[in-house]
C-alpha atoms as a PDB file:
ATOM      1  CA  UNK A   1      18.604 -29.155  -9.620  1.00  0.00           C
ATOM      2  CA  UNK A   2      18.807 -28.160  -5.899  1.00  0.00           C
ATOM      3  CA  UNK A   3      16.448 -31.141  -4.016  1.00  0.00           C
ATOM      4  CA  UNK A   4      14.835 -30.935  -0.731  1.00  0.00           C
ATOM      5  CA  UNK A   5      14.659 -34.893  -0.504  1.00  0.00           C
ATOM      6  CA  UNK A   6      12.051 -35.925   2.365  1.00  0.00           C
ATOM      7  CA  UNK A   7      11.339 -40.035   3.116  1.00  0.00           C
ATOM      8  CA  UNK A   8      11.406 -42.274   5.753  1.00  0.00           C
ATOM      9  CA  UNK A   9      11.118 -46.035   5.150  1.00  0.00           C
ATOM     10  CA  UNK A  10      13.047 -48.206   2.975  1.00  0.00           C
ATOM     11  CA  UNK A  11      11.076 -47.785  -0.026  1.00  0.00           C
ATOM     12  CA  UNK A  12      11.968 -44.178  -0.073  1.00  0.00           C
ATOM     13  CA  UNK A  13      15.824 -44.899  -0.281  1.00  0.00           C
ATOM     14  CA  UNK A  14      15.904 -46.288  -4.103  1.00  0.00           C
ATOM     15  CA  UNK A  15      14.530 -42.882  -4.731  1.00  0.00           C
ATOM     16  CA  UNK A  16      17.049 -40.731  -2.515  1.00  0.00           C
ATOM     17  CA  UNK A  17      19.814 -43.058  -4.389  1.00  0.00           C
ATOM     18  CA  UNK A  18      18.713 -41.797  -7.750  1.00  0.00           C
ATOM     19  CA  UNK A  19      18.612 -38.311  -6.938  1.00  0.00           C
ATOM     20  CA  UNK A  20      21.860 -38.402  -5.826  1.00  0.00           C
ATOM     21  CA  UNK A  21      23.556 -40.604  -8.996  1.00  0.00           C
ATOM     22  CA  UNK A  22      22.293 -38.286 -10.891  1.00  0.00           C
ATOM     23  CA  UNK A  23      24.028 -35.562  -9.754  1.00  0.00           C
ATOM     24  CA  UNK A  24      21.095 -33.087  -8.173  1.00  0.00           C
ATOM     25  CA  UNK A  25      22.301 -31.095  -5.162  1.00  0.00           C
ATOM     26  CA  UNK A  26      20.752 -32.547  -2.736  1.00  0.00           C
ATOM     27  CA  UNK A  27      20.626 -29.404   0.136  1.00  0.00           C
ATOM     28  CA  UNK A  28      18.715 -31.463   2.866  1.00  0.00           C
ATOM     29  CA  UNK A  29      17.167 -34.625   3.606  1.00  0.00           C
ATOM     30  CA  UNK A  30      13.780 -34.797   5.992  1.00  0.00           C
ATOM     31  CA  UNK A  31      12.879 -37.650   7.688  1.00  0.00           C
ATOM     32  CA  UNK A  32      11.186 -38.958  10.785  1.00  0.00           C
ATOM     33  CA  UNK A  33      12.975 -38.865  13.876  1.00  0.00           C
ATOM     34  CA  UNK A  34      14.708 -41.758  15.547  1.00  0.00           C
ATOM     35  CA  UNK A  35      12.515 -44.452  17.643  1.00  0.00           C
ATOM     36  CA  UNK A  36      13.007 -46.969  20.089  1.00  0.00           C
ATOM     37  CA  UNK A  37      13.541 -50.270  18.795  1.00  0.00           C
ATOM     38  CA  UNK A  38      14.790 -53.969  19.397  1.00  0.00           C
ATOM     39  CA  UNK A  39      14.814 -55.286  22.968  1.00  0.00           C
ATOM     40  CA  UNK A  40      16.843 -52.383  24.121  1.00  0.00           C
ATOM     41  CA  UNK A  41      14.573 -50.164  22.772  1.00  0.00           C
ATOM     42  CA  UNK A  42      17.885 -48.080  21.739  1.00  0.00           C
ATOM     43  CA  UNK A  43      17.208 -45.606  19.237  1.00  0.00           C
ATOM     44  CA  UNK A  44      17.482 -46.615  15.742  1.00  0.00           C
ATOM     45  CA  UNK A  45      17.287 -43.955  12.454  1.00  0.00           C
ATOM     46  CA  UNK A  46      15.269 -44.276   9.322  1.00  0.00           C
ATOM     47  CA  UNK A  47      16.449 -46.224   6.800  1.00  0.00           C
ATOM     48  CA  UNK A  48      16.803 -42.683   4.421  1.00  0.00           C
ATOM     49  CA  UNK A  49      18.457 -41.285   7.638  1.00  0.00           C
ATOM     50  CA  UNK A  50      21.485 -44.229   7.328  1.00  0.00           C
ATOM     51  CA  UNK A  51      21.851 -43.685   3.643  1.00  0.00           C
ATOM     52  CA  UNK A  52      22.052 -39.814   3.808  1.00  0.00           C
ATOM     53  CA  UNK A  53      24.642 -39.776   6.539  1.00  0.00           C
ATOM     54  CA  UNK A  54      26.606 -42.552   4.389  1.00  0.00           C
ATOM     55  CA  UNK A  55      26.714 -40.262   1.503  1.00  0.00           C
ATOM     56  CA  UNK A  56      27.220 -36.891   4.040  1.00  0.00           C
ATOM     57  CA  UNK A  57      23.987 -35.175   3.105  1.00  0.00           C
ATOM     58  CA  UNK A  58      22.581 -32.713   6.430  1.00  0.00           C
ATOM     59  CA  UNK A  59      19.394 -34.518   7.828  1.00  0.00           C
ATOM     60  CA  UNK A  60      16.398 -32.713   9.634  1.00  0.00           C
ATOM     61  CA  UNK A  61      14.457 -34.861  12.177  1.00  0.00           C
ATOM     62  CA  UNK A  62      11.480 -31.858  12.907  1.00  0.00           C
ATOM     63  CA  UNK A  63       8.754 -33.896  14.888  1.00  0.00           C
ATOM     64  CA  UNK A  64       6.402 -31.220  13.085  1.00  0.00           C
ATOM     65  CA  UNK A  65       6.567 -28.327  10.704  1.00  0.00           C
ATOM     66  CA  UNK A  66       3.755 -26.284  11.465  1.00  0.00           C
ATOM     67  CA  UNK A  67       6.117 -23.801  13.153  1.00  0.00           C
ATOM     68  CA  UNK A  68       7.454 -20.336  12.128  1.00  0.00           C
ATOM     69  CA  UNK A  69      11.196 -21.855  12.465  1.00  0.00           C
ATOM     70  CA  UNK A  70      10.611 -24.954  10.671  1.00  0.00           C
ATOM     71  CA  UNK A  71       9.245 -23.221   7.910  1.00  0.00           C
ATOM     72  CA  UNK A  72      12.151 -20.948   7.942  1.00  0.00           C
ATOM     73  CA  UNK A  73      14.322 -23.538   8.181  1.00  0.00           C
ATOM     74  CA  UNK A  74      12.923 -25.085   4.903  1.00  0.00           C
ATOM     75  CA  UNK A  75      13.210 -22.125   2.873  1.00  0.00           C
ATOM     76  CA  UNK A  76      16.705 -21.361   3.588  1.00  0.00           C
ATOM     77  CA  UNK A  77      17.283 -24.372   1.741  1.00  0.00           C
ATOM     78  CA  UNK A  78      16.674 -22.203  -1.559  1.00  0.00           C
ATOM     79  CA  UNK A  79      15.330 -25.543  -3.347  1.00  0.00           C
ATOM     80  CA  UNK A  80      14.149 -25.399  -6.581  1.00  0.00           C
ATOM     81  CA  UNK A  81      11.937 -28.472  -5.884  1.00  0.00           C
ATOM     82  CA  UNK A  82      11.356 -30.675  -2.927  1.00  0.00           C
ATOM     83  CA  UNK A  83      10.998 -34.551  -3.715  1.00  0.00           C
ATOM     84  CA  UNK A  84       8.613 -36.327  -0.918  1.00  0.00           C
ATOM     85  CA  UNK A  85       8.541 -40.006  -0.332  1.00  0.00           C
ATOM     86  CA  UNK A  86       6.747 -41.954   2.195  1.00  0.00           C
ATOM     87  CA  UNK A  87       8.015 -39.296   4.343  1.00  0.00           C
ATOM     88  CA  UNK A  88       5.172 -39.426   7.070  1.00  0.00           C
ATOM     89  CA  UNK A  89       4.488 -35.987   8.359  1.00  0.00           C
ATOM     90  CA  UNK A  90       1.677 -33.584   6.614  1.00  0.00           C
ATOM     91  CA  UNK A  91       3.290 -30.751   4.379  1.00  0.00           C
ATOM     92  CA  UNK A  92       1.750 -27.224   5.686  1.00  0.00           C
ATOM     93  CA  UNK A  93       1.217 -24.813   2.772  1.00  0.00           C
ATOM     94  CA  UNK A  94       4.288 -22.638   3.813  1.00  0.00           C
ATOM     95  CA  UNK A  95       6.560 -25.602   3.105  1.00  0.00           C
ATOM     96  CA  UNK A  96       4.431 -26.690  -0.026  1.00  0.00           C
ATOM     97  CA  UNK A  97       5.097 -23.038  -1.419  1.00  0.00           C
ATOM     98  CA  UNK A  98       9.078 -22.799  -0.726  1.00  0.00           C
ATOM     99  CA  UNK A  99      10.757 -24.508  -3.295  1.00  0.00           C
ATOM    100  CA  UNK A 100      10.443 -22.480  -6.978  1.00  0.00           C
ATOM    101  CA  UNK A 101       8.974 -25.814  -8.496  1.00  0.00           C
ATOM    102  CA  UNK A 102       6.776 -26.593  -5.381  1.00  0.00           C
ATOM    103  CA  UNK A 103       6.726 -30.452  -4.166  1.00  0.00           C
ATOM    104  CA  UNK A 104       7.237 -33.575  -5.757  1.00  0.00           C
ATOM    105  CA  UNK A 105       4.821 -36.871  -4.464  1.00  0.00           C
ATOM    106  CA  UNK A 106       6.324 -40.340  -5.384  1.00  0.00           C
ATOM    107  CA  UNK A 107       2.933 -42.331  -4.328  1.00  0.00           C
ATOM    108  CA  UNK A 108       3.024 -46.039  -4.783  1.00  0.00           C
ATOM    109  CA  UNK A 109      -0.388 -46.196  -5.963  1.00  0.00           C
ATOM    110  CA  UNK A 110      -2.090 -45.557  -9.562  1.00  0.00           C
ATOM    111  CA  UNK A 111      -3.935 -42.729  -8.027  1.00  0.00           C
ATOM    112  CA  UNK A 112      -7.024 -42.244  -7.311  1.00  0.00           C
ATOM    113  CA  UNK A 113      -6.995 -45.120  -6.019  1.00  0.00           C
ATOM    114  CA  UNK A 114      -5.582 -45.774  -2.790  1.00  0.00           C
ATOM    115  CA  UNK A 115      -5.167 -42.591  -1.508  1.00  0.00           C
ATOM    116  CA  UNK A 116      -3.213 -42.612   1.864  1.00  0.00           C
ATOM    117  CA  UNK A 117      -0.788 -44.406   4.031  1.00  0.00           C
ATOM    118  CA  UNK A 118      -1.146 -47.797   2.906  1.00  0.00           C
ATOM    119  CA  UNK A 119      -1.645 -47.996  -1.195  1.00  0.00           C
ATOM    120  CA  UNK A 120       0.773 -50.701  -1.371  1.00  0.00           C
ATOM    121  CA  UNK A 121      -0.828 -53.353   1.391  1.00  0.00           C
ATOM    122  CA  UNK A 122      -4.601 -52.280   0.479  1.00  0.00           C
ATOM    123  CA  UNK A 123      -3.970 -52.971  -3.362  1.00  0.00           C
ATOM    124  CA  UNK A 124      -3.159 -56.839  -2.393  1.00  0.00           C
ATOM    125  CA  UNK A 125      -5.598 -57.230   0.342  1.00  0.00           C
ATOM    126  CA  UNK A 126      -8.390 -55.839  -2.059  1.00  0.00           C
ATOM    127  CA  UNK A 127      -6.938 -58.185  -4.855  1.00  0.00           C
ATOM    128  CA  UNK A 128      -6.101 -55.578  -7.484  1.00  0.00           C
ATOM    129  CA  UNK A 129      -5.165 -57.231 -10.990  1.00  0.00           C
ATOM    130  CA  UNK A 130      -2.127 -54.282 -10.721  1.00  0.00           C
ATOM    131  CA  UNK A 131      -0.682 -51.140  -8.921  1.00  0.00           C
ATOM    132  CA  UNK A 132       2.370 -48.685  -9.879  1.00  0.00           C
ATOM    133  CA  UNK A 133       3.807 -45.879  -9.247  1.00  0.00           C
ATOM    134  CA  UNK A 134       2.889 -42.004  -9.806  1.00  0.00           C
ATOM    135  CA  UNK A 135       4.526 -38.760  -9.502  1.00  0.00           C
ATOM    136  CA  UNK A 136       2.019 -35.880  -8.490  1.00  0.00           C
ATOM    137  CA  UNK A 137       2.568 -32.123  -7.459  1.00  0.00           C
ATOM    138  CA  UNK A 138       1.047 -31.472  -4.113  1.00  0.00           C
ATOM    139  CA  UNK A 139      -1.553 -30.082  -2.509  1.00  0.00           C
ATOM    140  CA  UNK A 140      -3.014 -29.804   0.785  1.00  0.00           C
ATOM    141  CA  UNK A 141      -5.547 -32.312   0.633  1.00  0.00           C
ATOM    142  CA  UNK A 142      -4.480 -36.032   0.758  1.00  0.00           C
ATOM    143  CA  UNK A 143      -2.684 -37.561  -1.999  1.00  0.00           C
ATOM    144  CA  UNK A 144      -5.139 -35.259  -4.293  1.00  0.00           C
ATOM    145  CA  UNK A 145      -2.893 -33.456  -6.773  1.00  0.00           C
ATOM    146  CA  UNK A 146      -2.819 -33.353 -10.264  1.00  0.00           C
ATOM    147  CA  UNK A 147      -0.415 -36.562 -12.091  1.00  0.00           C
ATOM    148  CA  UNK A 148       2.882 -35.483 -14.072  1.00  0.00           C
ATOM    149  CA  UNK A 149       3.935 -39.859 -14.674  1.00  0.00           C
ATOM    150  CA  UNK A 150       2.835 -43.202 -13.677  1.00  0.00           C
ATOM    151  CA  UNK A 151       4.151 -46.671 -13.979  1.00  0.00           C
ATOM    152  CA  UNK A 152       2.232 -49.770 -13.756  1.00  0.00           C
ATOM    153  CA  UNK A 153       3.466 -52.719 -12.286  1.00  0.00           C
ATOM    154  CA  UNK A 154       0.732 -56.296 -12.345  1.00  0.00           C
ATOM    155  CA  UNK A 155       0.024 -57.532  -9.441  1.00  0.00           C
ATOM    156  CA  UNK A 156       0.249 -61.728  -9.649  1.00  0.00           C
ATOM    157  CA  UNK A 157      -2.635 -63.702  -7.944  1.00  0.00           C
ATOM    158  CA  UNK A 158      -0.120 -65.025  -4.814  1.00  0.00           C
ATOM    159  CA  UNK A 159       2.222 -61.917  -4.415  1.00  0.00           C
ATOM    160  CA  UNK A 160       2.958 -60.158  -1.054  1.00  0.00           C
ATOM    161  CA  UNK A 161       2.635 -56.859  -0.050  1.00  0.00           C
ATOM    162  CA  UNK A 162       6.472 -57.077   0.604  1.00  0.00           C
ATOM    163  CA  UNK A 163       6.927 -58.380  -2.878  1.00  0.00           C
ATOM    164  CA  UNK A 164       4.873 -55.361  -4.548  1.00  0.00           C
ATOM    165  CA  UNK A 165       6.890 -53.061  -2.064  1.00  0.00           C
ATOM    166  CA  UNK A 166      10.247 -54.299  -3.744  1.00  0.00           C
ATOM    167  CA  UNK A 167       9.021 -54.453  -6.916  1.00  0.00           C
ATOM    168  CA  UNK A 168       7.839 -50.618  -7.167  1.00  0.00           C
ATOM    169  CA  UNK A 169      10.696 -48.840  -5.083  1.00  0.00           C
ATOM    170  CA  UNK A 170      13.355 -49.312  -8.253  1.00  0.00           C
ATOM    171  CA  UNK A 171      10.375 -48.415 -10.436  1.00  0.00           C
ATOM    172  CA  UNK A 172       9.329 -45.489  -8.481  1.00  0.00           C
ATOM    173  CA  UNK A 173      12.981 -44.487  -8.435  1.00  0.00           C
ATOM    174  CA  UNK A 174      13.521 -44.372 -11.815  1.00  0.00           C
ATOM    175  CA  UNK A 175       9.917 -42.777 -12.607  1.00  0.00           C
ATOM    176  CA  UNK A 176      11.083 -40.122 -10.064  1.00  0.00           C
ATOM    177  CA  UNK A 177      14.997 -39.039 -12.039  1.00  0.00           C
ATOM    178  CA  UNK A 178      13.253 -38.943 -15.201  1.00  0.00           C
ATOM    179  CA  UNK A 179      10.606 -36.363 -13.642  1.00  0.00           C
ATOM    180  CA  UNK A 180      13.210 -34.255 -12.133  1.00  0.00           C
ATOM    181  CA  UNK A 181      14.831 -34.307 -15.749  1.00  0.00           C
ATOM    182  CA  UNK A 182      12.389 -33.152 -17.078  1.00  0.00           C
ATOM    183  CA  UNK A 183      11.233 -30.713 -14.928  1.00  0.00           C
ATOM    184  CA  UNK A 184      14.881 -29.325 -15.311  1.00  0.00           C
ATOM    185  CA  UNK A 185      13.830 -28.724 -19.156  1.00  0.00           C
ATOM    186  CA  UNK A 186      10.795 -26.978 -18.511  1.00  0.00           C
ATOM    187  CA  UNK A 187       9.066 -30.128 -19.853  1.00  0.00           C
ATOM    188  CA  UNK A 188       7.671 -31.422 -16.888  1.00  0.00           C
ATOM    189  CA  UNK A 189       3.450 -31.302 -17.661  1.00  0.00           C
ATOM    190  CA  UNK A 190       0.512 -32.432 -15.096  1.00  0.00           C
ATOM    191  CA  UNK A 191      -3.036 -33.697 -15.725  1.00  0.00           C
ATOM    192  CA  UNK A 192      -5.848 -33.737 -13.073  1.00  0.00           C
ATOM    193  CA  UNK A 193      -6.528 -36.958 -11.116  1.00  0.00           C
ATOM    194  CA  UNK A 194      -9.803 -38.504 -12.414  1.00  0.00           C
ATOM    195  CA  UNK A 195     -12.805 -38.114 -10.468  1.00  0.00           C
ATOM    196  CA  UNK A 196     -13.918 -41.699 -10.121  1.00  0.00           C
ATOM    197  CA  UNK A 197     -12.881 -44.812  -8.729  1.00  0.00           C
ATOM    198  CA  UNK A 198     -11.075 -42.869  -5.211  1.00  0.00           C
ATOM    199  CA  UNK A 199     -10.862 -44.976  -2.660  1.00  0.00           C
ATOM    200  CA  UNK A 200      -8.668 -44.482   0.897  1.00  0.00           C
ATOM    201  CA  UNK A 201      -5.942 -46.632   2.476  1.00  0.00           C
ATOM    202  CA  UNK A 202      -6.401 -46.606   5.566  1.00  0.00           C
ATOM    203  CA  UNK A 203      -3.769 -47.352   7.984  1.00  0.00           C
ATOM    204  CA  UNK A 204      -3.812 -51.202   8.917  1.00  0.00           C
ATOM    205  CA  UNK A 205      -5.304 -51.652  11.967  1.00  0.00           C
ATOM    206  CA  UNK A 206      -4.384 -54.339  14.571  1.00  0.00           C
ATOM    207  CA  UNK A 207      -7.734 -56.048  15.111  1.00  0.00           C
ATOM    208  CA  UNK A 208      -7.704 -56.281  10.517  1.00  0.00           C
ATOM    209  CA  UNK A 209      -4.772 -58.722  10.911  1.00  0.00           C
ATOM    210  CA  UNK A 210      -6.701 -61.897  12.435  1.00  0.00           C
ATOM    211  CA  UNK A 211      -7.690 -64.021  10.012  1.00  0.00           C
ATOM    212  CA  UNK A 212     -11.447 -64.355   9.292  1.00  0.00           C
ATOM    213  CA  UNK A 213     -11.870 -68.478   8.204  1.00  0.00           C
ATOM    214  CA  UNK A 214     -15.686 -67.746   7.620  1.00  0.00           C
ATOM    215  CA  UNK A 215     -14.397 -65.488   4.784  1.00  0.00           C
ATOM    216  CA  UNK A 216     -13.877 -66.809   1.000  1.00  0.00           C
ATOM    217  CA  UNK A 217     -10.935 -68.600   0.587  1.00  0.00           C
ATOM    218  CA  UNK A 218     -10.132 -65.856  -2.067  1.00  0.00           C
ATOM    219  CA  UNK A 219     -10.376 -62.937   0.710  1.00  0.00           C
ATOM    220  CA  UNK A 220      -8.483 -65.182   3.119  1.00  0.00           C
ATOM    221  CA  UNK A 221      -5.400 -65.200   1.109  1.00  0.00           C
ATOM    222  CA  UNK A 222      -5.732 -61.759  -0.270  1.00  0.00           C
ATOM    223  CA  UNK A 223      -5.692 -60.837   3.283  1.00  0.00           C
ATOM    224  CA  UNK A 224      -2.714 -63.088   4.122  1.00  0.00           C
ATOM    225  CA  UNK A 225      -0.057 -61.791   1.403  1.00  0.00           C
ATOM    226  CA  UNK A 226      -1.408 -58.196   1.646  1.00  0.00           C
ATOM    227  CA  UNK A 227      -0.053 -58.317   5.220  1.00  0.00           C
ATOM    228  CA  UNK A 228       2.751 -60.067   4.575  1.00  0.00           C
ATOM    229  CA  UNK A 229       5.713 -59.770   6.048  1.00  0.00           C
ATOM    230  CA  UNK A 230       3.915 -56.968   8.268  1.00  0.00           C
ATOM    231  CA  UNK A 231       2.436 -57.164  10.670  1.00  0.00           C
ATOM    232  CA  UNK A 232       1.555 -60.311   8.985  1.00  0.00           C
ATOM    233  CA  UNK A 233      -2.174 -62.112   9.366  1.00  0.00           C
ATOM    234  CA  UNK A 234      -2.176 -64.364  12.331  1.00  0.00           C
ATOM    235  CA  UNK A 235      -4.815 -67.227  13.725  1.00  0.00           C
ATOM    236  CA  UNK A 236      -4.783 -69.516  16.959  1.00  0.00           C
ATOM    237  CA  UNK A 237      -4.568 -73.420  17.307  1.00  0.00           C
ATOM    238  CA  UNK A 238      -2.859 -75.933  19.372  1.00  0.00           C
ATOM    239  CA  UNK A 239       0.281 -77.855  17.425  1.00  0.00           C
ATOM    240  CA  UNK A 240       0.306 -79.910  21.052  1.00  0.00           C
ATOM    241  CA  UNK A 241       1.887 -77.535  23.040  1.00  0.00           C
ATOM    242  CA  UNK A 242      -1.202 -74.961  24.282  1.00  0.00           C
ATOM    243  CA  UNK A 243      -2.711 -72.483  22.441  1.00  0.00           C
ATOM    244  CA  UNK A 244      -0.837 -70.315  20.407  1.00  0.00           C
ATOM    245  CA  UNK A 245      -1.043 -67.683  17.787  1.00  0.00           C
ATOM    246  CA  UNK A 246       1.012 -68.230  14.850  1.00  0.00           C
ATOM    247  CA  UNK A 247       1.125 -65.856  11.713  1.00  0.00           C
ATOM    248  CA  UNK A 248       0.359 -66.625   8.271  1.00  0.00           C
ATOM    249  CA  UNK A 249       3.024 -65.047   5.629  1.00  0.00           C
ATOM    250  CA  UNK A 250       2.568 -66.670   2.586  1.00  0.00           C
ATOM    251  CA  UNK A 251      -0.774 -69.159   0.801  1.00  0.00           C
ATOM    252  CA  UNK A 252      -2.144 -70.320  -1.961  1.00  0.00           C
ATOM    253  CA  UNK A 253      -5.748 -71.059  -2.781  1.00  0.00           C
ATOM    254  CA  UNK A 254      -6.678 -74.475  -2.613  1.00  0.00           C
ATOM    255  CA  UNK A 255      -8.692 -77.336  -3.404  1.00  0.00           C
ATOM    256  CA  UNK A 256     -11.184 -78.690  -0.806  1.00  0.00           C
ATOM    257  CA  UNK A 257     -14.039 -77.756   1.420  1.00  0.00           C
ATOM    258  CA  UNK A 258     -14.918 -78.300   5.000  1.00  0.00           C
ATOM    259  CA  UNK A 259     -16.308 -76.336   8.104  1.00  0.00           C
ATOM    260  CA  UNK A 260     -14.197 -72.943   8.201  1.00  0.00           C
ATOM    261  CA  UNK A 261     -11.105 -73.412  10.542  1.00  0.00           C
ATOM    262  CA  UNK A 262     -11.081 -76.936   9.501  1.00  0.00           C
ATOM    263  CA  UNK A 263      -7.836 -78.595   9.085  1.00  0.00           C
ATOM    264  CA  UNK A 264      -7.943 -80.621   5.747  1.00  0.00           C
ATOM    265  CA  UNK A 265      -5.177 -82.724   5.135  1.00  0.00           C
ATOM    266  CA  UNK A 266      -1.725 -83.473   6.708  1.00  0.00           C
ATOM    267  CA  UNK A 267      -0.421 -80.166   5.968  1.00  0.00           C
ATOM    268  CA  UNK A 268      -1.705 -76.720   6.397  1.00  0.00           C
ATOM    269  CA  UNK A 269      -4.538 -77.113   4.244  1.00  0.00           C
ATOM    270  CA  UNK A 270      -7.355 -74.869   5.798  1.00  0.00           C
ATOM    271  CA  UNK A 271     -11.522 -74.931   4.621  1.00  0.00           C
ATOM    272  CA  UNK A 272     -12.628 -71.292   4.859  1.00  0.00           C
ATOM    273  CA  UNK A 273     -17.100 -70.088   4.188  1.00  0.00           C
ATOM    274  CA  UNK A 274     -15.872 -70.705   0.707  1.00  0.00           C
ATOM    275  CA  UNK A 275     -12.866 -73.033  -0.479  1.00  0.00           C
ATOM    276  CA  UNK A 276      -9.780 -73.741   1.241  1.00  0.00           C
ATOM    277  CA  UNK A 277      -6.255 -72.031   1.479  1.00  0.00           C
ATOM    278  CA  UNK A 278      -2.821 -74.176   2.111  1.00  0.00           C
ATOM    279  CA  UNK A 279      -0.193 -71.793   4.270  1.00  0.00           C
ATOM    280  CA  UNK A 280       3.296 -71.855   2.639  1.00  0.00           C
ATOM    281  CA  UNK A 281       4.845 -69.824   4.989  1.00  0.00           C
ATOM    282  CA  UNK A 282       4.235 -69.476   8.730  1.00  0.00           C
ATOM    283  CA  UNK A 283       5.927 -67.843  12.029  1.00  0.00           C
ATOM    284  CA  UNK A 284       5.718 -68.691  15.449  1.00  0.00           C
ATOM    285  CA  UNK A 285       5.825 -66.279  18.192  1.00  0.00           C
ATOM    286  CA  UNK A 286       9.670 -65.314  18.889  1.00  0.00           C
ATOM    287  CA  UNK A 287      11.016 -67.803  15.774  1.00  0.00           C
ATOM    288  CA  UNK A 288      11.977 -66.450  12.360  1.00  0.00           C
ATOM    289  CA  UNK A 289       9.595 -67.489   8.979  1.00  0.00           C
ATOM    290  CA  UNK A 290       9.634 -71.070   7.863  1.00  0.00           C
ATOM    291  CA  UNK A 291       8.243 -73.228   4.697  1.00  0.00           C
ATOM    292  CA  UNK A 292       5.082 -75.405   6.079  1.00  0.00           C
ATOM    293  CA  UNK A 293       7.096 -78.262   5.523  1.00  0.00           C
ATOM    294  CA  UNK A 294       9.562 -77.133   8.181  1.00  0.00           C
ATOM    295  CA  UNK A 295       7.378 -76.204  10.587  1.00  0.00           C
ATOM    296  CA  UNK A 296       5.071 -79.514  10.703  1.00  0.00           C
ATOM    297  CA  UNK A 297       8.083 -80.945  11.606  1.00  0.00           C
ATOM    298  CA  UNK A 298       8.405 -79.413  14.789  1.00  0.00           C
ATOM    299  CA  UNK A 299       4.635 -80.095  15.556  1.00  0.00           C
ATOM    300  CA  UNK A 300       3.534 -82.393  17.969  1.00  0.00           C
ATOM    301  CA  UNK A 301      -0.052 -82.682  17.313  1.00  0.00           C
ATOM    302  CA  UNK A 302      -2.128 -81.281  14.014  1.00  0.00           C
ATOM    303  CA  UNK A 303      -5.283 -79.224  15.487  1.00  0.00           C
ATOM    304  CA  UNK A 304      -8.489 -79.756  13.929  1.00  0.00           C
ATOM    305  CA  UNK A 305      -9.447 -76.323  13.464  1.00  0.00           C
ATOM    306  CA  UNK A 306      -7.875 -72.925  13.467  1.00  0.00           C
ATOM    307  CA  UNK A 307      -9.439 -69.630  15.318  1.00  0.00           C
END
């Protein structure tokens, strides 16, 4: 089939990959445009922009498509079907109209639920027993068109966000080539998304990321892997050198009890309103990830509570 392949982030390449090893014609790739990053703040592309230009596919950075020429541009295309994936800009209805087949949605949620820009993070931080992955036609509302296949993948009581993210782009790949093959047979059939049990992901929001120690020790680590590695749950204390904010990436819940922000034991053993939660993983500010044990080596003084 002629694709129209539109995705920014890394989970989106798995599915881009797919299309392409299985021998669609891919006629364009969409994606955002390059941003400043890194201390230089030079201009770096989207991870689907490197892989198209590795495999010479034409790329489109439009900063919006609510124009006449954009969705000119689109249509000349001739797709039969565009395939969208964590691309990051809204559809209008001219470009959701252009291809024959209309628009493809690889959403790494199992819709309803978790409707939005951040299914993936929201599932762990609300401590879902599972996610997976769904293709949907769309529409113009958000994330609200009817379901053509799903995958479910379970969601273990200590995995990260970036863990779930790894797990479901392969998934969501595959879910996506055997959709397009059968869309190619005229076999390709939708349902309606149920009514009940919507709920919105919001985008995460800065002030969401400090870590609540008044909170359940359940919450506390929900919200710690569901950030995790970005932008990653933080909390202040002083290791004997000031004041500093360090983030936590990975935790397990934990025996023990105490006044919340209490330091329990030797390690990083923290009381929260309700049970405790031991940090496996921790960061610094300007120093890469390291195991608990590593970093209490490098600490001069344990605090006795955490803010």
């Amino acid at each position: 089939m002629r694709v129209v392949f539109m995705g920014t982030p890394e989970f989106s390449v798995p599915t881009l990959a797919e299309i392409v090893a299985q021998g669609h014609d891919v006629a364009a790739v969409y994606t955002r445009a390059p941003k400043p990053a890194g201390r230089g703040m030079t201009l770096r592309r989207s991870p689907v922009h490197e892989f198209a230009a590795r495999v010479g596919v034409e790329v489109h950075t439009p900063r919006t498509l609510r124009t006449p020429e954009a969705a000119e541009l689109f249509r000349s295309h001739a797709a039969d079907v565009a395939v969208v994936a964590a691309y990051g800009l809204i559809l209008p209805r001219d470009i959701l109209d252009a291809p024959a087949h209309g628009c493809l949605n690889l959403h790494a949620s199992l819709l309803p639920r978790w409707r939005g820009a951040a299914p993936i993070q929201r599932a762990v931080m609300a401590g879902d027993a599972e996610s997976g992955v769904m293709v949907m036609r769309m529409e113009e509302g958000l994330d609200t068109g009817p379901v053509a296949m799903a995958e479910r993948v379970a969601i273990t009581p200590d995995m990260t966000s970036g863990e779930l993210h790894d797990r479901l782009a392969p998934v969501g790949a595959d879910l996506m080539a055997r959709a397009l093959a059968a869309l190619s047979r005229d076999s390709l059939s939708f349902t309606p998304q149920a009514v009940e049990g919507m709920a919105y992901a919001k985008k995460i929001e800065k002030a969401e990321s400090r870590i609540d120690w008044s909170l359940p020790a359940r919450h506390v680590h929900n919200l710690i892997r569901g950030l995790s590695p970005f932008p990653g749950a933080w909390f202040e204390a002083d290791f004997g050198q000031g004041r500093e904010r360090v983030k936590a990436l990975r935790s397990t819940v934990a025996a023990g009890s105490g006044a919340a922000g209490a330091f329990l034991a030797g390690d990083l053993t923290i009381a929260c309103g309700d049970g405790a939660v031991r940090l496996l993983e921790v960061q610094r500010a300007g120093k890469g990830p390291a195991r608990a044990a590593d970093f209490l080596r490098g600490v001069r003084a344990m605090p006795e509570t955490a803010a």
